[in-house]
ModelCIF file with pLDDT and N, C-alpha, C, O atoms, coordinates in Angstrom:
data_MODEL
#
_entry.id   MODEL 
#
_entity.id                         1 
_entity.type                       polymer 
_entity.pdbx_number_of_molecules   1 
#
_entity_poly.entity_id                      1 
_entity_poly.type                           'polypeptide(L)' 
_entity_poly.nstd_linkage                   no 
_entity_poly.nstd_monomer                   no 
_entity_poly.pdbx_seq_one_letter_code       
;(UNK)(UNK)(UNK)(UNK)(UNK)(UNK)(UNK)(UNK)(UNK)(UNK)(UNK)(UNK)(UNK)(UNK)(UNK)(UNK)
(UNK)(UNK)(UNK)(UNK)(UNK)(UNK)(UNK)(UNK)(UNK)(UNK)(UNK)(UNK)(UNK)(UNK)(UNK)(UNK)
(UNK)(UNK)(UNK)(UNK)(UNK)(UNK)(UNK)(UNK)(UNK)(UNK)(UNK)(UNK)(UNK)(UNK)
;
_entity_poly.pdbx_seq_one_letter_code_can   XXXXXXXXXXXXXXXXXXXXXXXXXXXXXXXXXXXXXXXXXXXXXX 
_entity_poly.pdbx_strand_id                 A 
#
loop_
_entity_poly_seq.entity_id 
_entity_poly_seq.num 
_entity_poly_seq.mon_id 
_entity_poly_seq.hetero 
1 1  UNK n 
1 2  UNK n 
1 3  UNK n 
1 4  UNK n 
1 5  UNK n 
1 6  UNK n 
1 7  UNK n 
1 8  UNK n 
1 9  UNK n 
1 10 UNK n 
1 11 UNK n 
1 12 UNK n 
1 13 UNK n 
1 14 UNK n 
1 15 UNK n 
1 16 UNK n 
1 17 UNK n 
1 18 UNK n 
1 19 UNK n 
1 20 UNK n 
1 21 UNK n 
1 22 UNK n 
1 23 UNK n 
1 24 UNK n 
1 25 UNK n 
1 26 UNK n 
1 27 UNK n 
1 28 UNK n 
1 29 UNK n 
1 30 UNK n 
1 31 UNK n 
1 32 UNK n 
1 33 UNK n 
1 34 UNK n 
1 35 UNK n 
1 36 UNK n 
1 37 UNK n 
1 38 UNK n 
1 39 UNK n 
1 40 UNK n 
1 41 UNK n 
1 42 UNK n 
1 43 UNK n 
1 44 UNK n 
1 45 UNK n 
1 46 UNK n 
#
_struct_asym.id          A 
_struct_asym.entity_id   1 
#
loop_
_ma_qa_metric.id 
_ma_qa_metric.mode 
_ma_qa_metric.name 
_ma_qa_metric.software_group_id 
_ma_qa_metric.type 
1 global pLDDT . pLDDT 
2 local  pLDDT . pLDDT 
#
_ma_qa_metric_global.metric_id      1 
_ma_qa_metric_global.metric_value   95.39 
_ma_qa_metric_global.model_id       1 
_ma_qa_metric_global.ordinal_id     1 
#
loop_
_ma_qa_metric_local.label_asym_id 
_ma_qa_metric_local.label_comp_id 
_ma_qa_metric_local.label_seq_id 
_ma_qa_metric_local.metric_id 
_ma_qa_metric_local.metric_value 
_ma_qa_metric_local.model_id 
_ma_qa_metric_local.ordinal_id 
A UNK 1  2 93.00 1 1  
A UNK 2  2 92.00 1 2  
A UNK 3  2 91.00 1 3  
A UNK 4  2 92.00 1 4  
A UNK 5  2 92.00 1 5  
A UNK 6  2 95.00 1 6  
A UNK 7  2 95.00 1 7  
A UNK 8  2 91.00 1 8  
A UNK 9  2 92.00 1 9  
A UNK 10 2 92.00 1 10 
A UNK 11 2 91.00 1 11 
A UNK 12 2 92.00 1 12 
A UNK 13 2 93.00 1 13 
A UNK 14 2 90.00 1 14 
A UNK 15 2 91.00 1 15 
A UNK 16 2 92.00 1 16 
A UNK 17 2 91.00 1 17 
A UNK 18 2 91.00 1 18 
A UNK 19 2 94.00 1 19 
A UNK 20 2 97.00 1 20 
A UNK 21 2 97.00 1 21 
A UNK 22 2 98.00 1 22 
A UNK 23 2 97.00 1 23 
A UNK 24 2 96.00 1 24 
A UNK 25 2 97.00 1 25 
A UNK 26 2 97.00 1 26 
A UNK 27 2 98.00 1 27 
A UNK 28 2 98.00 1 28 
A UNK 29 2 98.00 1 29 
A UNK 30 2 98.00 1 30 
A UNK 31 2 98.00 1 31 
A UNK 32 2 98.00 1 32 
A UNK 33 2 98.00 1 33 
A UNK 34 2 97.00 1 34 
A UNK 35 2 98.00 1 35 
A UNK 36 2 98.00 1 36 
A UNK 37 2 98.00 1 37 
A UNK 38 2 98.00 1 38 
A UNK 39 2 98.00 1 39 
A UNK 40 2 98.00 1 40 
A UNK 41 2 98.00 1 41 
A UNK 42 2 98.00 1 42 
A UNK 43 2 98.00 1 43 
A UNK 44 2 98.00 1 44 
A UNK 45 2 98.00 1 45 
A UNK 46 2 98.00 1 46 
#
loop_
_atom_site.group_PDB 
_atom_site.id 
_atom_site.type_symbol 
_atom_site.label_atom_id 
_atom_site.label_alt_id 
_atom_site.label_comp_id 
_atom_site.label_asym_id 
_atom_site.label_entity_id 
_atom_site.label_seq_id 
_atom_site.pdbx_PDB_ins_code 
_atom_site.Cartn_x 
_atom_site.Cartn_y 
_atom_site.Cartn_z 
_atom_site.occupancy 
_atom_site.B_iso_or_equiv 
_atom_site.pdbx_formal_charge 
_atom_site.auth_seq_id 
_atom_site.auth_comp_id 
_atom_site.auth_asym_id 
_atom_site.auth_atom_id 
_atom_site.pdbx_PDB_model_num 
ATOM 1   N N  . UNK A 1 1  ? 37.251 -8.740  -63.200 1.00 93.00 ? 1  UNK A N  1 
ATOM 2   C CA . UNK A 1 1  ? 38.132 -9.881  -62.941 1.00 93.00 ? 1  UNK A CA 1 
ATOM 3   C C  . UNK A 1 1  ? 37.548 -10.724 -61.811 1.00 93.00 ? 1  UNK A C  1 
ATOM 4   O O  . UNK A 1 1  ? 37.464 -10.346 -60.643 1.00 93.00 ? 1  UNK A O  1 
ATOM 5   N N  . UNK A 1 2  ? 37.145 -11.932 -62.296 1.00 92.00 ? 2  UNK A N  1 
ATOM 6   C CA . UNK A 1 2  ? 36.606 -13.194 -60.932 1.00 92.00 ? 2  UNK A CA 1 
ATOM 7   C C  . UNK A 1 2  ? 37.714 -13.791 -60.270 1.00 92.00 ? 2  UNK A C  1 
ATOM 8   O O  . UNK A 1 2  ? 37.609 -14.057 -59.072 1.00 92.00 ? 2  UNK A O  1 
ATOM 9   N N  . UNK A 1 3  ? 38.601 -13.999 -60.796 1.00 91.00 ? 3  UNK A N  1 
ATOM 10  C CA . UNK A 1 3  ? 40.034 -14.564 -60.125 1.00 91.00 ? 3  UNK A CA 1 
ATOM 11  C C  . UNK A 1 3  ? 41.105 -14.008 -59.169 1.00 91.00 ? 3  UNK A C  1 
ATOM 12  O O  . UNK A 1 3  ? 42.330 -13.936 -59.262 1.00 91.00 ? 3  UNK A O  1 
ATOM 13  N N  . UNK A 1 4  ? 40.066 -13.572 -58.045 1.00 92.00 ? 4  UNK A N  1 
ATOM 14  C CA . UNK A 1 4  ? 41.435 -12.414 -57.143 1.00 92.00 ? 4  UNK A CA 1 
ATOM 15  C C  . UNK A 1 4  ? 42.447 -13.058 -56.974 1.00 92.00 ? 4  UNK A C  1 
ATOM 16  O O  . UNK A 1 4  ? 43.272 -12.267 -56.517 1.00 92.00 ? 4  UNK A O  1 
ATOM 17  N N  . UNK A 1 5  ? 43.058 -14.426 -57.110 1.00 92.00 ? 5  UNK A N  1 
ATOM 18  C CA . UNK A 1 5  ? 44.042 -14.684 -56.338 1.00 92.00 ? 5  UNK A CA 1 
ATOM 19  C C  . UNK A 1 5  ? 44.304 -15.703 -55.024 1.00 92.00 ? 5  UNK A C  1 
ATOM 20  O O  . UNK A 1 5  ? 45.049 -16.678 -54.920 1.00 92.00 ? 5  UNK A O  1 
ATOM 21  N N  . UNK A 1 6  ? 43.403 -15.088 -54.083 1.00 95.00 ? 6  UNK A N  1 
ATOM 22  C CA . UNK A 1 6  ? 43.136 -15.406 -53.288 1.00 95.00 ? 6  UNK A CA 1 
ATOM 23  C C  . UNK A 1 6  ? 41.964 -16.352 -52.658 1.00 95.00 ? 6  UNK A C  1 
ATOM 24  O O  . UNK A 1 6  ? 41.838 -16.970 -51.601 1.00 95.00 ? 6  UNK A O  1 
ATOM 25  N N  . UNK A 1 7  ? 40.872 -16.091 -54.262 1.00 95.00 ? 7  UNK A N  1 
ATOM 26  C CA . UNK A 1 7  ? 39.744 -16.914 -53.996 1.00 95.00 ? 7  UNK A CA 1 
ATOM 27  C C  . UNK A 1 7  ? 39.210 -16.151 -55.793 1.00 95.00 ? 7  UNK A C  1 
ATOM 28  O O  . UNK A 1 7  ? 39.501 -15.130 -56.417 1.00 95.00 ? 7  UNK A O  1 
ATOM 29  N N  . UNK A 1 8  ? 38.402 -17.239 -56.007 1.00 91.00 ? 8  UNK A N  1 
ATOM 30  C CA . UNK A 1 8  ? 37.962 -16.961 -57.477 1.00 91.00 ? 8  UNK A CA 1 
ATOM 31  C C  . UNK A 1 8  ? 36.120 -16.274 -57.083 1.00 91.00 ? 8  UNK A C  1 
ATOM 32  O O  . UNK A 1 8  ? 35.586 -16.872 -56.148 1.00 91.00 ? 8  UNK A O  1 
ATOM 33  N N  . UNK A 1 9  ? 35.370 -15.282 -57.658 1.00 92.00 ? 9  UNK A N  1 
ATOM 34  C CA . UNK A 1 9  ? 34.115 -15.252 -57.768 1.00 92.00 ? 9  UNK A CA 1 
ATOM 35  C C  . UNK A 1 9  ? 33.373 -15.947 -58.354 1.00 92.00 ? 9  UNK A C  1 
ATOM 36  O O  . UNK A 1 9  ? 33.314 -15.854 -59.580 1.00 92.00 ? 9  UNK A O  1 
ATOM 37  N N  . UNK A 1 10 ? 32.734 -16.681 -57.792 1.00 92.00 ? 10 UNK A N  1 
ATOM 38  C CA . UNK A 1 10 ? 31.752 -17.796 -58.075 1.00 92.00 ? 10 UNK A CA 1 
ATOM 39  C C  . UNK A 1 10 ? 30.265 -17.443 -57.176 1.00 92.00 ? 10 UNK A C  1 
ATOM 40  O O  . UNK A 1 10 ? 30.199 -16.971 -56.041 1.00 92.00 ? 10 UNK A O  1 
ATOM 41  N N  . UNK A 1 11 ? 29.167 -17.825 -58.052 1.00 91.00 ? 11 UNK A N  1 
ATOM 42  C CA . UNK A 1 11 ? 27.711 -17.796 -57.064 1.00 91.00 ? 11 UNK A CA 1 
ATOM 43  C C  . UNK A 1 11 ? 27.962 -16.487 -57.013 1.00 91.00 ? 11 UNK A C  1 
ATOM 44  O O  . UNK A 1 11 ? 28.952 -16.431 -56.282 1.00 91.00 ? 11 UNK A O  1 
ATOM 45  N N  . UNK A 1 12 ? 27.766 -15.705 -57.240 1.00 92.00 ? 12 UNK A N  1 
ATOM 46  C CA . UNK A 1 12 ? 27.442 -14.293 -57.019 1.00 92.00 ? 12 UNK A CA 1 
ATOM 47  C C  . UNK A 1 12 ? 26.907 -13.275 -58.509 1.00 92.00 ? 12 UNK A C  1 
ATOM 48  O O  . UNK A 1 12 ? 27.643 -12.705 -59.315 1.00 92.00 ? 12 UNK A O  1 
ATOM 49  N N  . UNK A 1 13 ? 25.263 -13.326 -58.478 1.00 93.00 ? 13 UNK A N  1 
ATOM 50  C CA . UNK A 1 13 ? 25.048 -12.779 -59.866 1.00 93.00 ? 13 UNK A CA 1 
ATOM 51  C C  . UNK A 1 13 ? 25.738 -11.388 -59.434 1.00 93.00 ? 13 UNK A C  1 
ATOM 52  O O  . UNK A 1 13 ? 26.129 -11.113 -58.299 1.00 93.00 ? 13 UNK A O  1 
ATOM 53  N N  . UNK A 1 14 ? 25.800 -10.630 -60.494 1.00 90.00 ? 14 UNK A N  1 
ATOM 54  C CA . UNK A 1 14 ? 25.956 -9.907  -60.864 1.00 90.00 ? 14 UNK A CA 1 
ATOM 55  C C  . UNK A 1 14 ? 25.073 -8.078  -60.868 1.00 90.00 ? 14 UNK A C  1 
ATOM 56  O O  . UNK A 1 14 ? 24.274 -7.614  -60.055 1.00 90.00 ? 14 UNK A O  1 
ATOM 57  N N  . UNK A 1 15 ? 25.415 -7.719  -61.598 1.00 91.00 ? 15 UNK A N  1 
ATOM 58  C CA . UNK A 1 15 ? 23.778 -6.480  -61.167 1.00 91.00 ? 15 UNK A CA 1 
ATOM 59  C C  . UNK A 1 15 ? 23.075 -6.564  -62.559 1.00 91.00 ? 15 UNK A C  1 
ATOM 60  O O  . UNK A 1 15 ? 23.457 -6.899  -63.681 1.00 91.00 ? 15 UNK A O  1 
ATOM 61  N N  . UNK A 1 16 ? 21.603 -6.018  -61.908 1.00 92.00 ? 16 UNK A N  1 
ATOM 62  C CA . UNK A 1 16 ? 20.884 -6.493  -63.006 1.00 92.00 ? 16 UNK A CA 1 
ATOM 63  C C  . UNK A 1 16 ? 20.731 -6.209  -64.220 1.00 92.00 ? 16 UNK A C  1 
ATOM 64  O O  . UNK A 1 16 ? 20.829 -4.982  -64.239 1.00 92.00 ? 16 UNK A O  1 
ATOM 65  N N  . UNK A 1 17 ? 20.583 -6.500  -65.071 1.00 91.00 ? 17 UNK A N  1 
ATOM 66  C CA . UNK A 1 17 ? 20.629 -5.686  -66.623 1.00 91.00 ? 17 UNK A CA 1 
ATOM 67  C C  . UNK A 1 17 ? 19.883 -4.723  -66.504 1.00 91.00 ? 17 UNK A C  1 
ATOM 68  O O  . UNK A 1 17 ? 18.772 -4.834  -65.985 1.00 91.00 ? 17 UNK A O  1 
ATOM 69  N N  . UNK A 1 18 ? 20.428 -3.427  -67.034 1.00 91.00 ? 18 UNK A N  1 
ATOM 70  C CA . UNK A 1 18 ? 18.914 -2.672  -67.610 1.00 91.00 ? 18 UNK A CA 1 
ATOM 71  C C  . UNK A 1 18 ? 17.985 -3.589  -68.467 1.00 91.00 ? 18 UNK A C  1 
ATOM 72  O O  . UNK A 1 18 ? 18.236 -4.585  -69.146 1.00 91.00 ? 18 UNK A O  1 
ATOM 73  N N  . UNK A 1 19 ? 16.801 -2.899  -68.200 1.00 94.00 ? 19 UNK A N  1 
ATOM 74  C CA . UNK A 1 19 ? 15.811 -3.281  -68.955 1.00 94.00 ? 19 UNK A CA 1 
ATOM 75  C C  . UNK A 1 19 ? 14.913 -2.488  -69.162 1.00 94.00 ? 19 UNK A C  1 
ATOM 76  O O  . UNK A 1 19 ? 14.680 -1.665  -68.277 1.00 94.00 ? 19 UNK A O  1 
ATOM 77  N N  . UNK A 1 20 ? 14.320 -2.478  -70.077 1.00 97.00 ? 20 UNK A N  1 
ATOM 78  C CA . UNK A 1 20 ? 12.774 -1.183  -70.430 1.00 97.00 ? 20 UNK A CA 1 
ATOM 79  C C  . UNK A 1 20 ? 11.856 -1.948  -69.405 1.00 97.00 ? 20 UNK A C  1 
ATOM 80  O O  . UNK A 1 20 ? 11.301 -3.046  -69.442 1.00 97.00 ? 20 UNK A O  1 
ATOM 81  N N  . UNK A 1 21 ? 11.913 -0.970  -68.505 1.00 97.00 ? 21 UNK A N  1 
ATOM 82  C CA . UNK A 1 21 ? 10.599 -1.412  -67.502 1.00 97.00 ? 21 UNK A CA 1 
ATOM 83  C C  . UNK A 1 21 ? 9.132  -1.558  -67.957 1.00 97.00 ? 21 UNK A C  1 
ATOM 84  O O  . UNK A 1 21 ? 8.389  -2.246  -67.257 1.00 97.00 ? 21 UNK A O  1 
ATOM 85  N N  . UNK A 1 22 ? 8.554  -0.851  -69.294 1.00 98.00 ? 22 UNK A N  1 
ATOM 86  C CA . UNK A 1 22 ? 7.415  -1.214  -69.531 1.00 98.00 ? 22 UNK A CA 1 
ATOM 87  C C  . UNK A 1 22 ? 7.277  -2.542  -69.879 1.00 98.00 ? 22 UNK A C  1 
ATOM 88  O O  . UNK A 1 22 ? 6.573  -3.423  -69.384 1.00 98.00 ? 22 UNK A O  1 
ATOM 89  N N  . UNK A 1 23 ? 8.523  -2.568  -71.363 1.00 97.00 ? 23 UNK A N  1 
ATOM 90  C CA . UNK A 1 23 ? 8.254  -3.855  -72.111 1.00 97.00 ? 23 UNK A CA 1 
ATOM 91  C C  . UNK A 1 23 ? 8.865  -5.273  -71.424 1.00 97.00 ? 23 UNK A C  1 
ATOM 92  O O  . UNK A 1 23 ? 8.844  -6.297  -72.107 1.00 97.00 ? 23 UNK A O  1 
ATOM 93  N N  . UNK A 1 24 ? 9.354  -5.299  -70.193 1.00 96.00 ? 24 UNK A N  1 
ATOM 94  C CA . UNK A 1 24 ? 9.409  -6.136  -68.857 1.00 96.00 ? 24 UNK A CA 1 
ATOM 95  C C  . UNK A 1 24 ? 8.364  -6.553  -68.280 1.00 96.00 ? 24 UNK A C  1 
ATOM 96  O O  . UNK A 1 24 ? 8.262  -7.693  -67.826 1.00 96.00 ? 24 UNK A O  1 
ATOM 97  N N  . UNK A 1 25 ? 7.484  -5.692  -68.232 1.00 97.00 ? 25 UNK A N  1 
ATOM 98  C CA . UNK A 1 25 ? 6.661  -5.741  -67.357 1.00 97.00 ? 25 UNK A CA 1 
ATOM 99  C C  . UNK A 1 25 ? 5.299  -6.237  -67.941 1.00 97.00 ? 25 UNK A C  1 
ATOM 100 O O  . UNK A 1 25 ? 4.555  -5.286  -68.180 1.00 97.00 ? 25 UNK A O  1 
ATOM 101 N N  . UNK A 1 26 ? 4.847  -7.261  -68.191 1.00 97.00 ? 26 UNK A N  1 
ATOM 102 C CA . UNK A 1 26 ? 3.665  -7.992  -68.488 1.00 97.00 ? 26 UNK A CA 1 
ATOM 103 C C  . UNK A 1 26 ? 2.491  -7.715  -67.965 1.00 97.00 ? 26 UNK A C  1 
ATOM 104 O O  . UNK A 1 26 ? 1.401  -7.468  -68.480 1.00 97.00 ? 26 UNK A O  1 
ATOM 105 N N  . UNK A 1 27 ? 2.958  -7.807  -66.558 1.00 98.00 ? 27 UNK A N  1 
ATOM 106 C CA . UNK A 1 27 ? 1.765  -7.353  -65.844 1.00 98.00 ? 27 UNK A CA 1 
ATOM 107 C C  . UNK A 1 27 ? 1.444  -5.855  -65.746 1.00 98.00 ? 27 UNK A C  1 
ATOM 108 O O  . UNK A 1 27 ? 0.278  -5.464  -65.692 1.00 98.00 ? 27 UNK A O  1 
ATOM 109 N N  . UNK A 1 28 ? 2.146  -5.300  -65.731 1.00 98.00 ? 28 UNK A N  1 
ATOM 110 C CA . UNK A 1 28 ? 1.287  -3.727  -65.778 1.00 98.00 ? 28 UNK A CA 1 
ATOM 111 C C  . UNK A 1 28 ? 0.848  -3.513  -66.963 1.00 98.00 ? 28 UNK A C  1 
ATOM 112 O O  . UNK A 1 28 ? -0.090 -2.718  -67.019 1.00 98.00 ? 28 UNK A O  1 
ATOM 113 N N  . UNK A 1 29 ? 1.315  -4.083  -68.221 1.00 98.00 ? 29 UNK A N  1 
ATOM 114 C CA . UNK A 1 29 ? 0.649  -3.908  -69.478 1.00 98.00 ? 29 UNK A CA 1 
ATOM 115 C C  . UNK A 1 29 ? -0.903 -4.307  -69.586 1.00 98.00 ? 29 UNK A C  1 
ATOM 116 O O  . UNK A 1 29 ? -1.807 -3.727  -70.189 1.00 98.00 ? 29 UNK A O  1 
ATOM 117 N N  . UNK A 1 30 ? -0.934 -5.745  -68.639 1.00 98.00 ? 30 UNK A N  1 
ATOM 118 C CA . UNK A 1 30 ? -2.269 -5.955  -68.894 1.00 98.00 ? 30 UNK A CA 1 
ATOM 119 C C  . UNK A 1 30 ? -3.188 -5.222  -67.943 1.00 98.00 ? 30 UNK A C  1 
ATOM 120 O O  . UNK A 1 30 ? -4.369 -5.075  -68.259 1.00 98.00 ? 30 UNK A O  1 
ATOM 121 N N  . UNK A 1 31 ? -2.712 -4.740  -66.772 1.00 98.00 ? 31 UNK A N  1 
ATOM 122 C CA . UNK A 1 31 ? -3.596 -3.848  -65.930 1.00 98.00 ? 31 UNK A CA 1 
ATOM 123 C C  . UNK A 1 31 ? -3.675 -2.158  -66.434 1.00 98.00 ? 31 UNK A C  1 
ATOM 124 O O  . UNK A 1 31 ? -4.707 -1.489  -66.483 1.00 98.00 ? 31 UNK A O  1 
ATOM 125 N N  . UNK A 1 32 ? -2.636 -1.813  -66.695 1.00 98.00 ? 32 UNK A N  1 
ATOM 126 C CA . UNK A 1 32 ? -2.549 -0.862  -67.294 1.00 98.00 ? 32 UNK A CA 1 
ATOM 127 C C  . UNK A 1 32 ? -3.592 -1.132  -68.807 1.00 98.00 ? 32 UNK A C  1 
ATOM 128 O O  . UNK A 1 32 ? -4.288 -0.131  -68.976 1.00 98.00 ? 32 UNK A O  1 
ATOM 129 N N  . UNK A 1 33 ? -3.690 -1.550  -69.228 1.00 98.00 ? 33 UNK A N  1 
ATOM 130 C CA . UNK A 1 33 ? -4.970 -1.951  -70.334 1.00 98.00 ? 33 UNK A CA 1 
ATOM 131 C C  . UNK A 1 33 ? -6.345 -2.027  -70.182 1.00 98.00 ? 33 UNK A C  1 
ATOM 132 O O  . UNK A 1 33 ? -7.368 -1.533  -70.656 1.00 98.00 ? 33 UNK A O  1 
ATOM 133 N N  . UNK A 1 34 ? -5.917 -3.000  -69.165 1.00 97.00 ? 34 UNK A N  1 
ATOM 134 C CA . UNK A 1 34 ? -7.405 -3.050  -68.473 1.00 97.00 ? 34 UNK A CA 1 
ATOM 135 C C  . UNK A 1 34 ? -7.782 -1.600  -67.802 1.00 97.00 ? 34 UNK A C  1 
ATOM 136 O O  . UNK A 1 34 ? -8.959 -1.296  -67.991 1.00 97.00 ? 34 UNK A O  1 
ATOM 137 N N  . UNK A 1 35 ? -7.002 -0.631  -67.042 1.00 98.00 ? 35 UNK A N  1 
ATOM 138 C CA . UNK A 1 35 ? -7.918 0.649   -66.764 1.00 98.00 ? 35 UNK A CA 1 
ATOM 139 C C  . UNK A 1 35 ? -7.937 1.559   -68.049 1.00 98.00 ? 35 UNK A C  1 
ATOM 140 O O  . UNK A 1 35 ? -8.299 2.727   -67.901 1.00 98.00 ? 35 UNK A O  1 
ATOM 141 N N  . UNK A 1 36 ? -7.579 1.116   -69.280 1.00 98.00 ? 36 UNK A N  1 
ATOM 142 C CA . UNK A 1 36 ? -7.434 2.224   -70.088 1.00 98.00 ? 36 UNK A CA 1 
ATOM 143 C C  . UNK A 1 36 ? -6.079 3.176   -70.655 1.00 98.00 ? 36 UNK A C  1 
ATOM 144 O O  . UNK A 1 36 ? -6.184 4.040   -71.526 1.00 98.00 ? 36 UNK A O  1 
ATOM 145 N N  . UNK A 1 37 ? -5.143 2.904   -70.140 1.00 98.00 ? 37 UNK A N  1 
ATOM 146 C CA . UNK A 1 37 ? -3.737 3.263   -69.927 1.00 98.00 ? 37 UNK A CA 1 
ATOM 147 C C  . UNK A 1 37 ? -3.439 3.154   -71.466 1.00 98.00 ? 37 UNK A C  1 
ATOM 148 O O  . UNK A 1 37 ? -3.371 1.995   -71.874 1.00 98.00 ? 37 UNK A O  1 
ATOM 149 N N  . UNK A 1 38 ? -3.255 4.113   -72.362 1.00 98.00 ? 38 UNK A N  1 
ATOM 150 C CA . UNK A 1 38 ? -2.570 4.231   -73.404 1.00 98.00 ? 38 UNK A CA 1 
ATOM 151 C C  . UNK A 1 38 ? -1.078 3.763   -73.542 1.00 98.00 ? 38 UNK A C  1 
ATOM 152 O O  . UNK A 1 38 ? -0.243 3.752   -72.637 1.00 98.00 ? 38 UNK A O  1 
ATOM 153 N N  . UNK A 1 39 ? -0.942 3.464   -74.553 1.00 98.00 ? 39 UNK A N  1 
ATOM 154 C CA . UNK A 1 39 ? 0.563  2.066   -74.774 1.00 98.00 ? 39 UNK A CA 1 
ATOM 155 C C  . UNK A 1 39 ? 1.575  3.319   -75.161 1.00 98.00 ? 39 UNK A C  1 
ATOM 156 O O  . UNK A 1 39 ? 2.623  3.488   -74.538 1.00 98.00 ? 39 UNK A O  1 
ATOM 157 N N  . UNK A 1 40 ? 1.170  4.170   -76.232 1.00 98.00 ? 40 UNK A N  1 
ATOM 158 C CA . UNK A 1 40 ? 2.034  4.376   -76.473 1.00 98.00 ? 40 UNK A CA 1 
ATOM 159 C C  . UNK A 1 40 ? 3.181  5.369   -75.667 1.00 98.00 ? 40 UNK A C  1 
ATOM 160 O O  . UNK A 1 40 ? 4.408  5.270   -75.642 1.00 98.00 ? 40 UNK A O  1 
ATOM 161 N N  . UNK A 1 41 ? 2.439  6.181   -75.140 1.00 98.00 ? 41 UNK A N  1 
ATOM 162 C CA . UNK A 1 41 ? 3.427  7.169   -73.950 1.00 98.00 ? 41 UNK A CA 1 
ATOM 163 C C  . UNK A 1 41 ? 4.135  6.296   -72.931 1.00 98.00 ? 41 UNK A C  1 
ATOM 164 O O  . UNK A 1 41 ? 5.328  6.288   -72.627 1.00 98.00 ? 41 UNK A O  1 
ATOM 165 N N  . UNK A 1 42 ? 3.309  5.693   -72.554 1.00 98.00 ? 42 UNK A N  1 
ATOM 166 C CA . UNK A 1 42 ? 3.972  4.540   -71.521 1.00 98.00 ? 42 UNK A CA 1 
ATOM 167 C C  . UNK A 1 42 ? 5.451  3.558   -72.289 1.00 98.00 ? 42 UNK A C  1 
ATOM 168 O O  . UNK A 1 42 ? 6.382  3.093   -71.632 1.00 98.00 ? 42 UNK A O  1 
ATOM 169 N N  . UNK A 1 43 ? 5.268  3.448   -73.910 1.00 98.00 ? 43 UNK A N  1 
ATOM 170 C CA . UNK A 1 43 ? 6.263  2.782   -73.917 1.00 98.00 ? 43 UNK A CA 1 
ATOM 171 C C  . UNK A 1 43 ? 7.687  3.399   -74.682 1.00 98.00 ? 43 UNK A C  1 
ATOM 172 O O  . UNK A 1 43 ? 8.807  3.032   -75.035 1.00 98.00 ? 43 UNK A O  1 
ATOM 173 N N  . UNK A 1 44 ? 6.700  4.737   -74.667 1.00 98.00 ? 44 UNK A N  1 
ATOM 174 C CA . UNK A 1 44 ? 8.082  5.623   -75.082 1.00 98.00 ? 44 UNK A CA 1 
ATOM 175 C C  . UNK A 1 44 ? 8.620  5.985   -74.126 1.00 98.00 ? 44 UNK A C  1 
ATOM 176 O O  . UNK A 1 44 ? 9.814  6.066   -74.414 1.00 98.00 ? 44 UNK A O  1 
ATOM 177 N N  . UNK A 1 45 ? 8.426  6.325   -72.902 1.00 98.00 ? 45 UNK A N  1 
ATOM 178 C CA . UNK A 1 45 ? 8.776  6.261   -71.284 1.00 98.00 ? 45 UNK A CA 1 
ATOM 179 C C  . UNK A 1 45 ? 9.958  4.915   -71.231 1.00 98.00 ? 45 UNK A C  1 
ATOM 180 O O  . UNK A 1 45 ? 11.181 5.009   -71.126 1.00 98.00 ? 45 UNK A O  1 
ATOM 181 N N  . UNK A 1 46 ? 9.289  3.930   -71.322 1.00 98.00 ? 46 UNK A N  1 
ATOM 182 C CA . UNK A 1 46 ? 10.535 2.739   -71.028 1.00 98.00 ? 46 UNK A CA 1 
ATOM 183 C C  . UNK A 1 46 ? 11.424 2.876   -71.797 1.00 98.00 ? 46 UNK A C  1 
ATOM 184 O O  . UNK A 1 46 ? 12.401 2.129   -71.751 1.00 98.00 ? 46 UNK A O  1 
#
């Protein structure tokens, strides 16, 4: 509920979504690639 009453919630995100941290993550995919880092364990992990 944003509407206490007393004052409404506004400007204030929220918490963050989950997300699969691998398939988020762009950049460790490509560094993680670049040393060799196999995809698939890593993205059964996320």
């Amino acid at each position: 509920v944003s509407d206490l009453g007393t004052h409404e919630v506004t400007n204030q995100p929220g918490p963050r979504p989950a997300v699969d941290p691998w398939a988020a993550d762009p950049v460790l995919r490509a560094h993680a690639a670049a040393a060799g880092g196999e995809d698939a364990p890593l993205a059964a992990l996320g």
